[in-house]
PDB file of N, CA and C in Angstrom:
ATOM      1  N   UNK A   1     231.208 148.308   2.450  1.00  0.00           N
ATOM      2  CA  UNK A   1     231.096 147.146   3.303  1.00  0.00           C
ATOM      3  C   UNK A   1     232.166 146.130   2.899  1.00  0.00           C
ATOM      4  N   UNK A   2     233.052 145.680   3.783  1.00  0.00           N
ATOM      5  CA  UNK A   2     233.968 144.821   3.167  1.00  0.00           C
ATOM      6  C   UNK A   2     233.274 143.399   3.472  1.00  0.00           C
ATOM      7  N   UNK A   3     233.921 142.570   3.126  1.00  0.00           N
ATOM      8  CA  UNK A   3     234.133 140.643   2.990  1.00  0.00           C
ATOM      9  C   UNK A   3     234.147 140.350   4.402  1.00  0.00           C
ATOM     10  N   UNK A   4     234.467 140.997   5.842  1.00  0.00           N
ATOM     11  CA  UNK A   4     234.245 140.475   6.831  1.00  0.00           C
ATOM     12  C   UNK A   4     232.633 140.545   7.511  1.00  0.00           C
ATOM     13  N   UNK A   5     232.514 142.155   7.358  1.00  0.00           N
ATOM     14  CA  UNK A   5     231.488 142.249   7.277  1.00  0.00           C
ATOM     15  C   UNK A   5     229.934 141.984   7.252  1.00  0.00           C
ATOM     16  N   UNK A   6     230.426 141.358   6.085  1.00  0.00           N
ATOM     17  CA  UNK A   6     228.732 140.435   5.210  1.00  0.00           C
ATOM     18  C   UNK A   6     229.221 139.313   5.718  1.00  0.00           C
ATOM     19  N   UNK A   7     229.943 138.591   6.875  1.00  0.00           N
ATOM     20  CA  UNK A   7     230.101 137.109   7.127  1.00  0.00           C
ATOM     21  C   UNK A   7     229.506 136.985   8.751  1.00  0.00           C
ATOM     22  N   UNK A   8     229.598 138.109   9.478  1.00  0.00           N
ATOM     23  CA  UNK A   8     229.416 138.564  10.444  1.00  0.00           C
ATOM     24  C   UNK A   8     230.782 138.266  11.029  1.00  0.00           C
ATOM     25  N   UNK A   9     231.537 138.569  10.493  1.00  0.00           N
ATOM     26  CA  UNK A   9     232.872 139.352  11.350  1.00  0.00           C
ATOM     27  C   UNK A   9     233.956 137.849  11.788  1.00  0.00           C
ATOM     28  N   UNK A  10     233.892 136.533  11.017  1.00  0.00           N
ATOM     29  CA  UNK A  10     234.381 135.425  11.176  1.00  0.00           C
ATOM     30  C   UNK A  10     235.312 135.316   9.926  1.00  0.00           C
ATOM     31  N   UNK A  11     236.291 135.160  10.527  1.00  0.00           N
ATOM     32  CA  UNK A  11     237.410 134.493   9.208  1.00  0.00           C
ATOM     33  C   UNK A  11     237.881 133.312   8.729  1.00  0.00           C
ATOM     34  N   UNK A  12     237.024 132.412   7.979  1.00  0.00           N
ATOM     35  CA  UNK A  12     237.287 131.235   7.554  1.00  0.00           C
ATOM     36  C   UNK A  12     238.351 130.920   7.878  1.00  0.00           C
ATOM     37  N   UNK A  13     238.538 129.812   8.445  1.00  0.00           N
ATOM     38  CA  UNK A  13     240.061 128.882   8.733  1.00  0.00           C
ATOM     39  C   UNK A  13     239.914 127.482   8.836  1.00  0.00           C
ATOM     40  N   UNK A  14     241.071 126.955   9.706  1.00  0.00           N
ATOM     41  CA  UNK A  14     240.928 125.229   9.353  1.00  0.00           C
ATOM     42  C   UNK A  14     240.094 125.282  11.352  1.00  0.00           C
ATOM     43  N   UNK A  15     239.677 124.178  11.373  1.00  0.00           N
ATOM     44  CA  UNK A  15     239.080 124.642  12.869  1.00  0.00           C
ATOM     45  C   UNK A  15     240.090 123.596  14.049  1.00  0.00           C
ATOM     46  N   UNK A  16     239.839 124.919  14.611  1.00  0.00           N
ATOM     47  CA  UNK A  16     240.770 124.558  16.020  1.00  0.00           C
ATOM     48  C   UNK A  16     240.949 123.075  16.420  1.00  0.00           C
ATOM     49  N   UNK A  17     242.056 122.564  17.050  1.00  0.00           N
ATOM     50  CA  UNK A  17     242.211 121.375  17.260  1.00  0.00           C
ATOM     51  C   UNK A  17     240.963 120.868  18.911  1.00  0.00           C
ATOM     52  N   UNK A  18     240.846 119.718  18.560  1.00  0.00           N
ATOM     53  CA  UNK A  18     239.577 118.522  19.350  1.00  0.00           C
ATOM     54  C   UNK A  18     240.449 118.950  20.883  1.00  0.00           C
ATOM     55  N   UNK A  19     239.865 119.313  21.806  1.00  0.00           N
ATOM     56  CA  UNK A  19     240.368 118.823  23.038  1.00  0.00           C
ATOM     57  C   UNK A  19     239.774 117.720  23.801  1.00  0.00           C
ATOM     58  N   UNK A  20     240.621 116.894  24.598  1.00  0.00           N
ATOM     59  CA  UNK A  20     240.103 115.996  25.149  1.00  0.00           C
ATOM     60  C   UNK A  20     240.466 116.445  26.981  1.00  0.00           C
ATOM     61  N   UNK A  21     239.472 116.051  27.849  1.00  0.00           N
ATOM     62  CA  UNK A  21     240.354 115.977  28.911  1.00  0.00           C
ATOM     63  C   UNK A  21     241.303 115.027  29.470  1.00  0.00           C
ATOM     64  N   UNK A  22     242.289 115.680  30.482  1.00  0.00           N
ATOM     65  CA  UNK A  22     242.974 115.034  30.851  1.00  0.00           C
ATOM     66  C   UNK A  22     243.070 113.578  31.138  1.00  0.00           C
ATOM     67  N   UNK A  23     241.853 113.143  31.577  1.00  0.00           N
ATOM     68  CA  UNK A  23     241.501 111.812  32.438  1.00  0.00           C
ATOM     69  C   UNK A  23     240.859 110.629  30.992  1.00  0.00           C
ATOM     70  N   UNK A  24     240.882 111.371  30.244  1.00  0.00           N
ATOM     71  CA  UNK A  24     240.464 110.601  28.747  1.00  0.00           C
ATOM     72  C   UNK A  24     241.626 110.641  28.551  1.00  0.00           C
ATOM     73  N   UNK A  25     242.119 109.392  27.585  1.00  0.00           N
ATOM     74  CA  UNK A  25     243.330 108.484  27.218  1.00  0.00           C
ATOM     75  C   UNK A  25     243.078 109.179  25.498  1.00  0.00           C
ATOM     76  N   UNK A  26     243.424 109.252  24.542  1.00  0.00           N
ATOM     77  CA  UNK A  26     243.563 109.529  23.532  1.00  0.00           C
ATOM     78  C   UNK A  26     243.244 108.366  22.671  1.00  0.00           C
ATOM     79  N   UNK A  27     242.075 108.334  21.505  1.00  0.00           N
ATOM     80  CA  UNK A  27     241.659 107.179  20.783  1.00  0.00           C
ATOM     81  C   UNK A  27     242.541 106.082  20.689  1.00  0.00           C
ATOM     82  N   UNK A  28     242.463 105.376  20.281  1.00  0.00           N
ATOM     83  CA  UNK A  28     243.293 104.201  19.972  1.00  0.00           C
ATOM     84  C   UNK A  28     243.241 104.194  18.404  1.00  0.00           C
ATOM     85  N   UNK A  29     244.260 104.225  17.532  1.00  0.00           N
ATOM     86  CA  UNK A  29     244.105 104.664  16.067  1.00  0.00           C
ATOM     87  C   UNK A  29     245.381 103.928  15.204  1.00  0.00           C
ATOM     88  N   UNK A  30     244.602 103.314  14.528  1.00  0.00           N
ATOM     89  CA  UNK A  30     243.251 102.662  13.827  1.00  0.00           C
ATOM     90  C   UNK A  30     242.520 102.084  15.317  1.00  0.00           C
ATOM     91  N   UNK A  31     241.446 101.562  15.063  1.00  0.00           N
ATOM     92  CA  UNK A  31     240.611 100.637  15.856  1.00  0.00           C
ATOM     93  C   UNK A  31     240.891  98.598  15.140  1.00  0.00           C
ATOM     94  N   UNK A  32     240.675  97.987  16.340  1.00  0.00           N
ATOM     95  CA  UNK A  32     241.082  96.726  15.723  1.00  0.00           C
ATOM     96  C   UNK A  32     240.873  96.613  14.690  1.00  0.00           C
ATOM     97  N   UNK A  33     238.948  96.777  14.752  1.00  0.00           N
ATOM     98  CA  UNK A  33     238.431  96.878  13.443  1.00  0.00           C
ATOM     99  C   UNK A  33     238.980  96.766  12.156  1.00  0.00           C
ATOM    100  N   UNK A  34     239.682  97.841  11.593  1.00  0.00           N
ATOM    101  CA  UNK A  34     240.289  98.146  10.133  1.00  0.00           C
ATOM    102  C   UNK A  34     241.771  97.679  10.621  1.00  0.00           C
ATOM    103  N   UNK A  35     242.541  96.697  11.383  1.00  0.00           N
ATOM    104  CA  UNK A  35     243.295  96.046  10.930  1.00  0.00           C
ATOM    105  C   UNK A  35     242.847  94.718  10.713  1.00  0.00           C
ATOM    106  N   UNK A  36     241.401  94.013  11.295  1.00  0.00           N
ATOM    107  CA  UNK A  36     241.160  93.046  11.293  1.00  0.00           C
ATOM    108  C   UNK A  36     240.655  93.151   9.750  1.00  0.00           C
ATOM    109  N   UNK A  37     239.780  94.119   9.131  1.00  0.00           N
ATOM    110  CA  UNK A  37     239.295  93.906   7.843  1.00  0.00           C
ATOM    111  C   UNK A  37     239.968  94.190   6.567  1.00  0.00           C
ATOM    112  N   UNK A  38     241.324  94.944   7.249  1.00  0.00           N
ATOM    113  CA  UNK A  38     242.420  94.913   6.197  1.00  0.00           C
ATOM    114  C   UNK A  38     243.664  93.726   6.150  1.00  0.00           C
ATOM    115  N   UNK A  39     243.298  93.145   7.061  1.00  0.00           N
ATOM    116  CA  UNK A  39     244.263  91.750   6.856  1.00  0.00           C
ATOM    117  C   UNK A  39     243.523  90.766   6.473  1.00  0.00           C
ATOM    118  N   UNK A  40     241.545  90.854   6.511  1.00  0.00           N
ATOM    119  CA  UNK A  40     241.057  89.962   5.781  1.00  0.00           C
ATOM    120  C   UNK A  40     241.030  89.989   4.154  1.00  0.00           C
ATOM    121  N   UNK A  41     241.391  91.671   3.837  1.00  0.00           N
ATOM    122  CA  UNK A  41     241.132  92.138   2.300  1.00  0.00           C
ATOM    123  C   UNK A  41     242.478  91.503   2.099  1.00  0.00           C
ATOM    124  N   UNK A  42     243.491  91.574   2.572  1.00  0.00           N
ATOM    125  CA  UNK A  42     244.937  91.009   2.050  1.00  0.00           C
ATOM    126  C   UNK A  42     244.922  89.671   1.791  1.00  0.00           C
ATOM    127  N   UNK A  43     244.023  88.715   2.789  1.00  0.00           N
ATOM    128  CA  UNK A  43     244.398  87.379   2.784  1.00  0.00           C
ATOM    129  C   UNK A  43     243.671  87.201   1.507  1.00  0.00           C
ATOM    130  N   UNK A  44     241.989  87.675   1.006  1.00  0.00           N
ATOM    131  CA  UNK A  44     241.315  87.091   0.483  1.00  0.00           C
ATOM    132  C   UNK A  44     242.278  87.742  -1.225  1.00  0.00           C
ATOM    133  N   UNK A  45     242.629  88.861  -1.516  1.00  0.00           N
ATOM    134  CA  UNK A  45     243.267  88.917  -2.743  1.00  0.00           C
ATOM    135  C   UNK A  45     244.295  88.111  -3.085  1.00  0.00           C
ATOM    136  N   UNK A  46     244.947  87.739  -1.654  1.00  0.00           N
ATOM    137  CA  UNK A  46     246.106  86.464  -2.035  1.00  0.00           C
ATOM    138  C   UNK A  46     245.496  85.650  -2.317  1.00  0.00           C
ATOM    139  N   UNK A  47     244.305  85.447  -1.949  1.00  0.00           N
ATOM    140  CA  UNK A  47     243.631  83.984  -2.407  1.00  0.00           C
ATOM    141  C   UNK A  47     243.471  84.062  -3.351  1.00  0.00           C
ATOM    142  N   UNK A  48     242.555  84.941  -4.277  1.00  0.00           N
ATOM    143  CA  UNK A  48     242.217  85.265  -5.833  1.00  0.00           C
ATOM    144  C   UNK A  48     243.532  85.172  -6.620  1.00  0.00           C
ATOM    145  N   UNK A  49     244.895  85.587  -6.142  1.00  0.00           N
ATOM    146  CA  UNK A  49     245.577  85.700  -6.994  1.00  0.00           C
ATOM    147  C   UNK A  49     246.487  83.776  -7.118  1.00  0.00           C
ATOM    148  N   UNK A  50     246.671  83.521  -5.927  1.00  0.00           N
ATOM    149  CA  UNK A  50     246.869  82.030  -6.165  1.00  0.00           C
ATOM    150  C   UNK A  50     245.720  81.304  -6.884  1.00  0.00           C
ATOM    151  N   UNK A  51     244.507  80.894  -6.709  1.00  0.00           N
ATOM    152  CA  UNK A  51     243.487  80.461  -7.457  1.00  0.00           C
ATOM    153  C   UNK A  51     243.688  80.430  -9.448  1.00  0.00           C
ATOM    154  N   UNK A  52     244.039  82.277  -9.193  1.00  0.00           N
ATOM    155  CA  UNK A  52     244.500  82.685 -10.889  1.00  0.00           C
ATOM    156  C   UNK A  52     245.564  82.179 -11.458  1.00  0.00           C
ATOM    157  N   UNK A  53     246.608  82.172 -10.348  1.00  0.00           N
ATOM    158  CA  UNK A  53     248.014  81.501 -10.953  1.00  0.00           C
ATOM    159  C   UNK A  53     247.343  79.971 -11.263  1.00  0.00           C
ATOM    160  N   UNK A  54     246.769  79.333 -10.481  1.00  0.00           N
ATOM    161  CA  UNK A  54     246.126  77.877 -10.579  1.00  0.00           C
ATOM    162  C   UNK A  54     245.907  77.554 -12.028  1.00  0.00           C
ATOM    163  N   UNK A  55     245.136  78.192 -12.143  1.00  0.00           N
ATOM    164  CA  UNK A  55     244.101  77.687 -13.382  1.00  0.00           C
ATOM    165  C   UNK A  55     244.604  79.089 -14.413  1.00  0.00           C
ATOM    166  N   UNK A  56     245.406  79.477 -14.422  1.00  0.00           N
ATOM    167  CA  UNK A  56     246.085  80.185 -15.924  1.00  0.00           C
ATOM    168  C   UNK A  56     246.198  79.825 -17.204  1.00  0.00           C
ATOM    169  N   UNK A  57     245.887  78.359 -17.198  1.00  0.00           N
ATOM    170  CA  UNK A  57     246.166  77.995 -18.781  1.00  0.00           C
ATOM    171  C   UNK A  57     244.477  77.335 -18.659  1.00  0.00           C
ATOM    172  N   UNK A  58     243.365  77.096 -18.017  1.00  0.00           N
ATOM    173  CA  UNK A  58     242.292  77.399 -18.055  1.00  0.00           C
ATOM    174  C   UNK A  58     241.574  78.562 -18.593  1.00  0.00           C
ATOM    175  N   UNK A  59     242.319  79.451 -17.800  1.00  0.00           N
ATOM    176  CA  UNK A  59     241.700  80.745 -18.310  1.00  0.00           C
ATOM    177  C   UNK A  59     242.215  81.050 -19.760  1.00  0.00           C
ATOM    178  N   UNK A  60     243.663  80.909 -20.251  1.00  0.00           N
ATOM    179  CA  UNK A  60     244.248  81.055 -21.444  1.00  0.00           C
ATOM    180  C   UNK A  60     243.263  79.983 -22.645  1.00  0.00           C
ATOM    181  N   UNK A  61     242.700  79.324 -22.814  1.00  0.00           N
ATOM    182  CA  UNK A  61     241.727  78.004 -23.048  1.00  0.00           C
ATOM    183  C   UNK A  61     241.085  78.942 -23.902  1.00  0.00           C
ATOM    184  N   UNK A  62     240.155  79.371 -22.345  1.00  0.00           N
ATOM    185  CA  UNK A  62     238.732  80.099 -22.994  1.00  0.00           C
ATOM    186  C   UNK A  62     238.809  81.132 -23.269  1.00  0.00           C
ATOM    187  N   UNK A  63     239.587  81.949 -23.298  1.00  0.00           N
ATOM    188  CA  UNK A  63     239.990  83.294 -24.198  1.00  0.00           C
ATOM    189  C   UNK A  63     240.052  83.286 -25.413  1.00  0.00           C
ATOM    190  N   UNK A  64     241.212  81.998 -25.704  1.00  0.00           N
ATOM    191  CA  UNK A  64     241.443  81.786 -27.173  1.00  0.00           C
ATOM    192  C   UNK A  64     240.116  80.854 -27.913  1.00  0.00           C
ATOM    193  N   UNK A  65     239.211  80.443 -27.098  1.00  0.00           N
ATOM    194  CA  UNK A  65     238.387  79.762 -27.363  1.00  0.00           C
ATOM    195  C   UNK A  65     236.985  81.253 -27.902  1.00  0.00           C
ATOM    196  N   UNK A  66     237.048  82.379 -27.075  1.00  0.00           N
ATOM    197  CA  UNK A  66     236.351  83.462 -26.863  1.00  0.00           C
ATOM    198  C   UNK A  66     237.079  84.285 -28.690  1.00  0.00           C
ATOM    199  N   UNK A  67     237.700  84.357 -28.585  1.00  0.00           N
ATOM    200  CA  UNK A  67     238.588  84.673 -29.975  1.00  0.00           C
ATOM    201  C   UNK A  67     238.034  84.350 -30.769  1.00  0.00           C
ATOM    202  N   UNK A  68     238.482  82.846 -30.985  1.00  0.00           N
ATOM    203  CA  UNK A  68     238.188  82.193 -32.239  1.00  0.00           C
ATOM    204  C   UNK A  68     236.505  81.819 -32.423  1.00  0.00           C
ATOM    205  N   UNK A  69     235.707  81.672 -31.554  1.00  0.00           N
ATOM    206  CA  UNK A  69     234.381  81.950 -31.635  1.00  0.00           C
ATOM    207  C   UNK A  69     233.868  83.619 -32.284  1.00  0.00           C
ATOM    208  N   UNK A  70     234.731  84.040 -31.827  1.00  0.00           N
ATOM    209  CA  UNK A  70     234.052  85.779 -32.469  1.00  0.00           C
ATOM    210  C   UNK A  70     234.770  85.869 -33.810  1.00  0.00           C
ATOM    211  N   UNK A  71     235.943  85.205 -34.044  1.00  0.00           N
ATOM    212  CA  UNK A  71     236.531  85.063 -35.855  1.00  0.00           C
ATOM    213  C   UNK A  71     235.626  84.404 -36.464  1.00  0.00           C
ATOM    214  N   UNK A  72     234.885  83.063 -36.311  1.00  0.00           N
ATOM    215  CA  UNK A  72     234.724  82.063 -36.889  1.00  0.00           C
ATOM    216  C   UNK A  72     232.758  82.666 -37.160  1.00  0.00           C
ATOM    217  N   UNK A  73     232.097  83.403 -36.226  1.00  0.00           N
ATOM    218  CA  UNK A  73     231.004  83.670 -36.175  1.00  0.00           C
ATOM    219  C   UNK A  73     230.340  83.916 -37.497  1.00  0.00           C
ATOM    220  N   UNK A  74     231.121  85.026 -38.402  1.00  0.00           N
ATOM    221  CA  UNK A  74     230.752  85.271 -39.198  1.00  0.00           C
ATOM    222  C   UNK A  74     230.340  85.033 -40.100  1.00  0.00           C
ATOM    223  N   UNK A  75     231.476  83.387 -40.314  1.00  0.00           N
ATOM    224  CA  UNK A  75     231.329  82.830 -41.495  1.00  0.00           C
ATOM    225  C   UNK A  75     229.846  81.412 -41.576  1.00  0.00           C
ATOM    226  N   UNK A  76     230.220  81.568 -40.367  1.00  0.00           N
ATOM    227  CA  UNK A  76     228.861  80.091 -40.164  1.00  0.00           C
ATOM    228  C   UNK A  76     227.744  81.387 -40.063  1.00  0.00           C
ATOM    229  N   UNK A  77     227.788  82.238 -39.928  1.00  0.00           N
ATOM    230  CA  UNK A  77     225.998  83.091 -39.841  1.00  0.00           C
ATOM    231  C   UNK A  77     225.969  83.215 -41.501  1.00  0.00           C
ATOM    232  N   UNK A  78     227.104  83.229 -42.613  1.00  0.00           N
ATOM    233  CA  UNK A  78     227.081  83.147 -44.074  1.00  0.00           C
ATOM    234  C   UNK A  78     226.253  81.817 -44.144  1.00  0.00           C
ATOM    235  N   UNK A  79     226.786  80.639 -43.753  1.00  0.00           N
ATOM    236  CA  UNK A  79     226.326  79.400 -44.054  1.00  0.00           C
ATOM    237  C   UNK A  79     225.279  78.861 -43.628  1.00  0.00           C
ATOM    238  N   UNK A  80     224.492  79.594 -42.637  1.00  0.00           N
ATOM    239  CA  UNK A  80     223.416  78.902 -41.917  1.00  0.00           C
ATOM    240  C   UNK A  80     222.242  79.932 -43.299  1.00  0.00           C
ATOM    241  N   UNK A  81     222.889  81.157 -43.464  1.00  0.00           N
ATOM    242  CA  UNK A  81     221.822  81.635 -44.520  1.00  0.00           C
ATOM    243  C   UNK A  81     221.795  80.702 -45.677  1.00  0.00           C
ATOM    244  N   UNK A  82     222.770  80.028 -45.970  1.00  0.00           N
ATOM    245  CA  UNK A  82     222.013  79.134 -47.093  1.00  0.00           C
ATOM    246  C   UNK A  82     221.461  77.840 -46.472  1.00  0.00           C
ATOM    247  N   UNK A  83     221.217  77.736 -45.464  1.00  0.00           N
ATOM    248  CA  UNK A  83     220.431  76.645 -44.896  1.00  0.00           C
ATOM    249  C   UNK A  83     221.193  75.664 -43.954  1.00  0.00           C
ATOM    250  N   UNK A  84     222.294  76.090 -44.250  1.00  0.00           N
ATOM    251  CA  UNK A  84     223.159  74.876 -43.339  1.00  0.00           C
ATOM    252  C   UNK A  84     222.956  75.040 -41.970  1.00  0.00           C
ATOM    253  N   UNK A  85     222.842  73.982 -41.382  1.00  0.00           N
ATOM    254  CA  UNK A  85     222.388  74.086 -39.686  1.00  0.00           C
ATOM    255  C   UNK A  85     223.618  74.453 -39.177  1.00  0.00           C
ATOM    256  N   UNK A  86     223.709  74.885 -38.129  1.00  0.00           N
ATOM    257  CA  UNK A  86     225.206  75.584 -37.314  1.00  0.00           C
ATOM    258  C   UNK A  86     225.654  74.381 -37.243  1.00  0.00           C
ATOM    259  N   UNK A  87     225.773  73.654 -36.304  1.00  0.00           N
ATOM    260  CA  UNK A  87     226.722  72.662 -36.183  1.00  0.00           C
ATOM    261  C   UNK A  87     227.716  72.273 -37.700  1.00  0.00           C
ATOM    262  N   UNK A  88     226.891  72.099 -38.820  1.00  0.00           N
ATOM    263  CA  UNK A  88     227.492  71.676 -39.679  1.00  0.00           C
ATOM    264  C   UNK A  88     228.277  72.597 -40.399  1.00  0.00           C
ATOM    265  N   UNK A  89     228.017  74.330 -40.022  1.00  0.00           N
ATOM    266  CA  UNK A  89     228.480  75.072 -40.834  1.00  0.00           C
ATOM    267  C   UNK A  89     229.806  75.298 -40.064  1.00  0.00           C
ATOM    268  N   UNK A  90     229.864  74.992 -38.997  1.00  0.00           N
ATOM    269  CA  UNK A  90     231.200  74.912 -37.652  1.00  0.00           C
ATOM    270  C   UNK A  90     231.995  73.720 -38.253  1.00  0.00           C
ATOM    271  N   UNK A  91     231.441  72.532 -38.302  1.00  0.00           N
ATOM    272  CA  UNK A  91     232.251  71.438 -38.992  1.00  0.00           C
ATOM    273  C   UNK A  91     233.153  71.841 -40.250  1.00  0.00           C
ATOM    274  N   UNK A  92     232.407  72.387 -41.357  1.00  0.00           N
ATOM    275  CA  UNK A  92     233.221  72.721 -42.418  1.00  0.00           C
ATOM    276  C   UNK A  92     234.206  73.706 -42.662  1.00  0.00           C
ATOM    277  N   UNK A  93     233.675  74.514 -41.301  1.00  0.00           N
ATOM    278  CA  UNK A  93     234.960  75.690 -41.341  1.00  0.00           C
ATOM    279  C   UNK A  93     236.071  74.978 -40.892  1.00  0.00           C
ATOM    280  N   UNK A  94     236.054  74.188 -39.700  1.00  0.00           N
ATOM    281  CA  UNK A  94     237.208  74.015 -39.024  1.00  0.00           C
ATOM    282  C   UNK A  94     237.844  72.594 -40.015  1.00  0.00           C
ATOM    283  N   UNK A  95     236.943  71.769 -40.553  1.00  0.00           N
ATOM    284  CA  UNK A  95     237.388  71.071 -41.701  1.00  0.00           C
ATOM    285  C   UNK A  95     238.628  71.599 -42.922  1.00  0.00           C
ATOM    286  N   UNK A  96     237.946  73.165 -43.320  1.00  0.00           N
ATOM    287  CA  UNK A  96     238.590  73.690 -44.553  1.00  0.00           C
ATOM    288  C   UNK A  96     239.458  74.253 -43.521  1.00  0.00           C
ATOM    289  N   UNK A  97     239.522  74.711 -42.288  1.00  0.00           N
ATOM    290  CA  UNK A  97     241.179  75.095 -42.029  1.00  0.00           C
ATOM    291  C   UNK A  97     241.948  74.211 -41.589  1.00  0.00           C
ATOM    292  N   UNK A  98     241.484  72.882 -41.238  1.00  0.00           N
ATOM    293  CA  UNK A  98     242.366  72.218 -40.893  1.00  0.00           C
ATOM    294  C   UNK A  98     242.968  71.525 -42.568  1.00  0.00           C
ATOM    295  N   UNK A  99     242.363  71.512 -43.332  1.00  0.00           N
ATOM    296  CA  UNK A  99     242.856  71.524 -44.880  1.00  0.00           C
ATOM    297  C   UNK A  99     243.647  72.316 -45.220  1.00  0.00           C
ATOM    298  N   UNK A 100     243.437  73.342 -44.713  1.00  0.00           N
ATOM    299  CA  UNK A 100     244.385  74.979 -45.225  1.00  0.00           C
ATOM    300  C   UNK A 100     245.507  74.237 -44.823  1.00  0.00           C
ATOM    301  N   UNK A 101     246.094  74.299 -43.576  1.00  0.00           N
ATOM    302  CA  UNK A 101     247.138  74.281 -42.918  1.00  0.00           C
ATOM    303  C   UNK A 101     247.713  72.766 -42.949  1.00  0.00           C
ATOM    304  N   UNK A 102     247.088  72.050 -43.341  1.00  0.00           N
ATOM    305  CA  UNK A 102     248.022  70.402 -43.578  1.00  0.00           C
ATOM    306  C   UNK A 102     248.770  70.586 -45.257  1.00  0.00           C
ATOM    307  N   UNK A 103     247.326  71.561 -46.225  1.00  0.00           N
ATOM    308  CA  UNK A 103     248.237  71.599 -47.722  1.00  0.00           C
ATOM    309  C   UNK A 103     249.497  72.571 -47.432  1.00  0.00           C
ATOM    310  N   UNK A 104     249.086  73.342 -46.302  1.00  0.00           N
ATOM    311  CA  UNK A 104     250.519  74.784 -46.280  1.00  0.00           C
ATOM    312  C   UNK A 104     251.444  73.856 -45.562  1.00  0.00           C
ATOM    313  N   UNK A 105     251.536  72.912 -44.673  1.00  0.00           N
ATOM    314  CA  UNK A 105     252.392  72.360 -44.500  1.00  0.00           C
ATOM    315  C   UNK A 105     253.234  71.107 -45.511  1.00  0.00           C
ATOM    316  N   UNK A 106     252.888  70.939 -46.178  1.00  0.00           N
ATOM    317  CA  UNK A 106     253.592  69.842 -47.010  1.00  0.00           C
ATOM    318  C   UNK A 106     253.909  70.597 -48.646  1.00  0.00           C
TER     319      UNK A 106
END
């Protein structure tokens, strides 16, 4: 028994092209539709990306702000174990580096 056989006698292919009749006009392609919602996706990413250019050194802020909160964490969760309340254990860090760096400067 061959491979046509056991399919009932059909040979897989790509399938024949759509006919339309004559008196039917051929789709209209794209439809307004997807140029109207692809010139809204264009306008609105230009928007996001001007907005971003906007406020770039906003965003640059809280990054370095996001940074130095995840450096600095460690040492105030040391200091709050000996009792020091956060706020104050934040004060003395940024105290002793701003000490660091005025003795490294002179």
């Amino acid at each position: 028994m061959s491979g046509l056989e056991s399919t009932g006698g059909t040979v897989p292919g790509p399938d024949p092209p759509l006919r339309t009749s004559p008196s039917q006009p051929p789709p209209a392609w794209p439809p307004v539709a997807y140029w109207v919602r692809t010139t809204l996706a264009v306008v609105a990413t230009l928007g996001v990306v001007a907005v971003t250019l906007r406020v770039t050194h906003i965003l640059l802020v809280v990054v370095m702000a996001l940074v130095l909160a995840v450096g600095v964490d460690p040492a105030v969760r040391r200091l709050e174990r000996i009792r020091l309340k956060r706020g104050w254990a934040v004060t003395m860090i940024f105290t002793g580096l701003a000490l660091f760096f005025a003795l490294f400067a002179v």
